[in-house]
Protein backbone atom coordinates (compact mmCIF):
# COMPACT_ATOMS: atom_id res chain seq x y z
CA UNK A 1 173.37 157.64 134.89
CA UNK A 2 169.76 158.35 133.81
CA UNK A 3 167.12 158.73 136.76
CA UNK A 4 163.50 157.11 135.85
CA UNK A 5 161.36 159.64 135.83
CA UNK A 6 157.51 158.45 137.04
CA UNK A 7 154.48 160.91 135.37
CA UNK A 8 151.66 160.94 137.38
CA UNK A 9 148.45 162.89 136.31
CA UNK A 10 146.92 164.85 139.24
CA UNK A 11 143.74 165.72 138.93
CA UNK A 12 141.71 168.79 138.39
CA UNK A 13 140.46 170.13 141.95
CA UNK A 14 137.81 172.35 142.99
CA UNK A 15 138.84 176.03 142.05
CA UNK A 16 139.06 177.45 145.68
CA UNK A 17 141.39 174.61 146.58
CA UNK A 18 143.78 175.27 143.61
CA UNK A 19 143.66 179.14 144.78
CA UNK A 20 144.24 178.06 148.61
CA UNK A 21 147.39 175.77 147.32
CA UNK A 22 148.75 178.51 145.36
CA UNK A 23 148.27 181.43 147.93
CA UNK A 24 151.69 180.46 150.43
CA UNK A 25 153.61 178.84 147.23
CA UNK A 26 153.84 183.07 146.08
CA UNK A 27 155.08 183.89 149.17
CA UNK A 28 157.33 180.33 150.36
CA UNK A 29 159.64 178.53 148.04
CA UNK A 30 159.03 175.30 150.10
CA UNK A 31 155.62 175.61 149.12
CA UNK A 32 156.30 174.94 145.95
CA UNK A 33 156.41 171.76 145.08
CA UNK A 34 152.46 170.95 146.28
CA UNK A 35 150.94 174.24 144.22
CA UNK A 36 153.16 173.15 141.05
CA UNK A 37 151.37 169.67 141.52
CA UNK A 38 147.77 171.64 142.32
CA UNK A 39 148.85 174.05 138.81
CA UNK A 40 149.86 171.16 136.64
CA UNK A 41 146.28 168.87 137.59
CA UNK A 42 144.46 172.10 137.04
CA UNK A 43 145.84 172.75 133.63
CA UNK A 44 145.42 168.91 132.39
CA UNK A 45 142.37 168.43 133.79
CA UNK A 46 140.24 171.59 134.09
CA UNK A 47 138.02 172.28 131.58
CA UNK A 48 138.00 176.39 132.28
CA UNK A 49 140.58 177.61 130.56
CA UNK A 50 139.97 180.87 131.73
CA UNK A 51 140.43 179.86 135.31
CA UNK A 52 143.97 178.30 134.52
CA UNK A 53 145.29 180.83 132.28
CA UNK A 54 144.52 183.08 135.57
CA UNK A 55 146.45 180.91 137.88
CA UNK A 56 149.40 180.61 136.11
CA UNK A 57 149.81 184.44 135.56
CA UNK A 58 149.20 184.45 138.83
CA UNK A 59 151.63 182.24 139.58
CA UNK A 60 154.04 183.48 136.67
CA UNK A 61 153.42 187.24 138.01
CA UNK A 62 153.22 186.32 141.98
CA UNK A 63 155.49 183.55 142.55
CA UNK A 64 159.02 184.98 144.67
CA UNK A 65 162.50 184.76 142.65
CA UNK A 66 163.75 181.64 141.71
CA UNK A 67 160.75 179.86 143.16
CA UNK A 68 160.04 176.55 141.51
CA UNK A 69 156.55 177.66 140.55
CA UNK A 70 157.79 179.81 137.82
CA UNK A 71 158.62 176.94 135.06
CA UNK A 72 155.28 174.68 135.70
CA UNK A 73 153.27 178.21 135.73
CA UNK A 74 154.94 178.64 131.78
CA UNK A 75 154.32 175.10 130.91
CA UNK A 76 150.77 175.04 131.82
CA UNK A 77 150.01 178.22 130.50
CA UNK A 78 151.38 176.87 127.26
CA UNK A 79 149.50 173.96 127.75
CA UNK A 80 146.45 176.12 128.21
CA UNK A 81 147.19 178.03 125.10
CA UNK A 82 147.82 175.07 122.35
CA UNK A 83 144.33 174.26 121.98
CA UNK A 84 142.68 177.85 121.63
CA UNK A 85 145.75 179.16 119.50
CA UNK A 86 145.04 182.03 121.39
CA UNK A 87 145.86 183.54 124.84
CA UNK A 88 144.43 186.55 127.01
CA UNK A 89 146.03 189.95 127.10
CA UNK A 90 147.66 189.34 130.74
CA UNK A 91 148.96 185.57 129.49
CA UNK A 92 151.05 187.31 126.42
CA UNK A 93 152.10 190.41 129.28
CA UNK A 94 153.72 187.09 131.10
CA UNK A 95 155.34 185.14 128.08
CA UNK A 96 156.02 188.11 126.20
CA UNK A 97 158.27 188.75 130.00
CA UNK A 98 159.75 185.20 130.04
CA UNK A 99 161.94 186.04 126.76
């Protein structure tokens, strides 16, 4: 049996509450779920790529074992990436880590 997925498109926030709902998800698993939401808005809707590509290798870099953070922190920063074609030294450091 097939579970319906919904997508929902969470919007860009202001920078210092994207960092302030990233800060516990590094440290706290169950934190997770709400910065993943704050990372994926952020890299959809946020016009400074600069800014995201820092979060997620923040978040890619930061983020405890196994924490739930890690795959929407690769996604966006691949999302981040497509456009420019081109990524910052500490995004490759991170996705050059991932393989």
């Amino acid at each position: 049996m097939h579970s319906h997925r919904i997508f929902e498109n969470p919007p860009a926030l202001p920078h210092g509450v994207v960092v302030e709902a990233l800060e516990p998800a590094l440290r706290d698993r169950s934190a997770a779920g709400e910065a993943a939401e704050v990372l994926v808005g952020t890299a959809l809707n946020d016009d400074d790529a600069e800014f995201v590509e820092r979060r997620c290798v923040q978040a890619g870099t930061r983020a405890v074992p196994g924490s739930p953070l890690l795959g929407p922190a690769g996604l966006c920063l691949a999302r981040v990436v497509a456009p420019a074609a081109a990524v910052g030294r500490s995004g490759c450091a991170l996705l050059a880590a991932q393989t």
